[in-house]
Protein backbone atom coordinates (compact mmCIF):
# COMPACT_ATOMS: atom_id res chain seq x y z
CA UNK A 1 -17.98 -47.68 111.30
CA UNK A 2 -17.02 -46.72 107.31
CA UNK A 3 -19.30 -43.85 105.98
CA UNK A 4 -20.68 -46.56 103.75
CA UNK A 5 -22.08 -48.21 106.87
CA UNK A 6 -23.26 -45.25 108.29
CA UNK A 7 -25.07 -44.14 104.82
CA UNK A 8 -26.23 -47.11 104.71
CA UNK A 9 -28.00 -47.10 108.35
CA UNK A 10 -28.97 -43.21 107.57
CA UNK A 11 -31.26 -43.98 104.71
CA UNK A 12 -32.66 -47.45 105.72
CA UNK A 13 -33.99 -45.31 109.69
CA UNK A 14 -35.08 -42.20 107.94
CA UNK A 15 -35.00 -42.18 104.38
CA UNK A 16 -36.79 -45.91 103.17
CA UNK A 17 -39.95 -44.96 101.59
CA UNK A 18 -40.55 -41.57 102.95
CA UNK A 19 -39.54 -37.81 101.21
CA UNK A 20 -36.66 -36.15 102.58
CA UNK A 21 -38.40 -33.87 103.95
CA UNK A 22 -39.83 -36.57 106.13
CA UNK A 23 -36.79 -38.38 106.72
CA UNK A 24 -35.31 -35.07 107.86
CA UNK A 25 -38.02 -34.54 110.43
CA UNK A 26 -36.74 -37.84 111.82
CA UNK A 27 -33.31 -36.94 111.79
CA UNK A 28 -33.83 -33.71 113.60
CA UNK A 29 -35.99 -35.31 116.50
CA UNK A 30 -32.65 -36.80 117.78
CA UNK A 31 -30.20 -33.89 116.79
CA UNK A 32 -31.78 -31.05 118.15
CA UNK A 33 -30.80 -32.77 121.65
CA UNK A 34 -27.78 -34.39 120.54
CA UNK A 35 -24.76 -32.44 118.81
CA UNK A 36 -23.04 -35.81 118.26
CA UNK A 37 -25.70 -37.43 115.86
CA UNK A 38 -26.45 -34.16 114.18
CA UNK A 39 -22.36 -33.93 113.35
CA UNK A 40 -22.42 -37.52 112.29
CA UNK A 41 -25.50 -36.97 109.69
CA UNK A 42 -23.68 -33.92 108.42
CA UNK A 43 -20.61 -35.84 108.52
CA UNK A 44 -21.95 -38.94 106.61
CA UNK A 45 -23.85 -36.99 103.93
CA UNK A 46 -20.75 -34.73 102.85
CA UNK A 47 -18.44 -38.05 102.94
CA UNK A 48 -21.15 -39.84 100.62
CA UNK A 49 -21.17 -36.39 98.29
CA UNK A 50 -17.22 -36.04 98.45
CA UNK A 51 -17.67 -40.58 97.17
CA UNK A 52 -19.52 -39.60 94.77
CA UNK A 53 -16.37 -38.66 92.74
CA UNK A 54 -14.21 -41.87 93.63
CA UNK A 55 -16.21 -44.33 94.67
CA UNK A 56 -19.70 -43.94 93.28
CA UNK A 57 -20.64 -47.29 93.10
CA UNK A 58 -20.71 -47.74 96.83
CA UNK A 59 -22.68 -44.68 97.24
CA UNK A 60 -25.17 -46.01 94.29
CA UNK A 61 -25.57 -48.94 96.01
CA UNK A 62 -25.98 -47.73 99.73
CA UNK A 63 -28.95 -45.50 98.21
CA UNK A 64 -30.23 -48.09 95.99
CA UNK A 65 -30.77 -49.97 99.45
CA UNK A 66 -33.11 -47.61 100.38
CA UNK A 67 -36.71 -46.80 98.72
CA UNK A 68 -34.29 -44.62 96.49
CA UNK A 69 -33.12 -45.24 93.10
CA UNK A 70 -30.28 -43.74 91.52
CA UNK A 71 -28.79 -45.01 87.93
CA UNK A 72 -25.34 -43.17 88.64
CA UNK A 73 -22.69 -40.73 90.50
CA UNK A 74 -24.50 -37.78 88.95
CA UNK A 75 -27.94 -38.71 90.41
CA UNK A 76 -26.55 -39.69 93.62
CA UNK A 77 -25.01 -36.36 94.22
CA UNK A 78 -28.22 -34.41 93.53
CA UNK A 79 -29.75 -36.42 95.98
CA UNK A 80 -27.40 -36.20 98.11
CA UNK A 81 -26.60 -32.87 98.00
CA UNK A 82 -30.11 -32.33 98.30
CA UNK A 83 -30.83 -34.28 101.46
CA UNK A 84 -27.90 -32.34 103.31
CA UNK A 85 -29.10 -28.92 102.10
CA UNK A 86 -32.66 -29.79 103.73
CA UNK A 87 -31.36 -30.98 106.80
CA UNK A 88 -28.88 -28.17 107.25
CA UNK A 89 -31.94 -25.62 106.43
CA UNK A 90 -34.04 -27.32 109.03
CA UNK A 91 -31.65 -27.57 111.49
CA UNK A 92 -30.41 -24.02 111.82
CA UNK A 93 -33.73 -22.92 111.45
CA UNK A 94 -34.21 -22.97 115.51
């Protein structure tokens, strides 16, 4: 599965309509129990932030899918880069 695909399965389970913060809760009530989901989020959101330089529009659109809006690369990054920094906070937090 392409990072695309898995951004694009990432934000329509957790993200959709709900905060990160929210969608973060969701993602860690699977990866505290499994190390293999928790190093595909991570994995997916720094492969989306690392797109954001090359192939943007893909990224735009993945988010776009979601309740999310973003109107370029800049924008998606933020988020991005936002949504992993939450998640990693979270995570190591136990």
């Amino acid at each position: 599965m392409s990072w695309q695909e898995k951004l694009g399965d990432l934000f329509s389970a957790t993200v959709n309509q709900q905060t990160l913060e929210e969608a973060v809760d969701l993602m860690l009530s699977v990866s505290k129990n499994d190390r293999e989901y928790h190093d595909e989020c991570e994995s997916t959101l720094q492969s989306a932030i690392d797109a954001c330089e090359t192939n943007h529009d893909e990224v735009i659109a993945e988010i776009n899918k979601s309740g999310y809006q973003v109107k370029n690369a800049l924008e998606a990054k933020k988020l991005l880069q936002d949504f992993l920094a939450i998640y990693l906070n979270e995570y190591n937090k136990e």
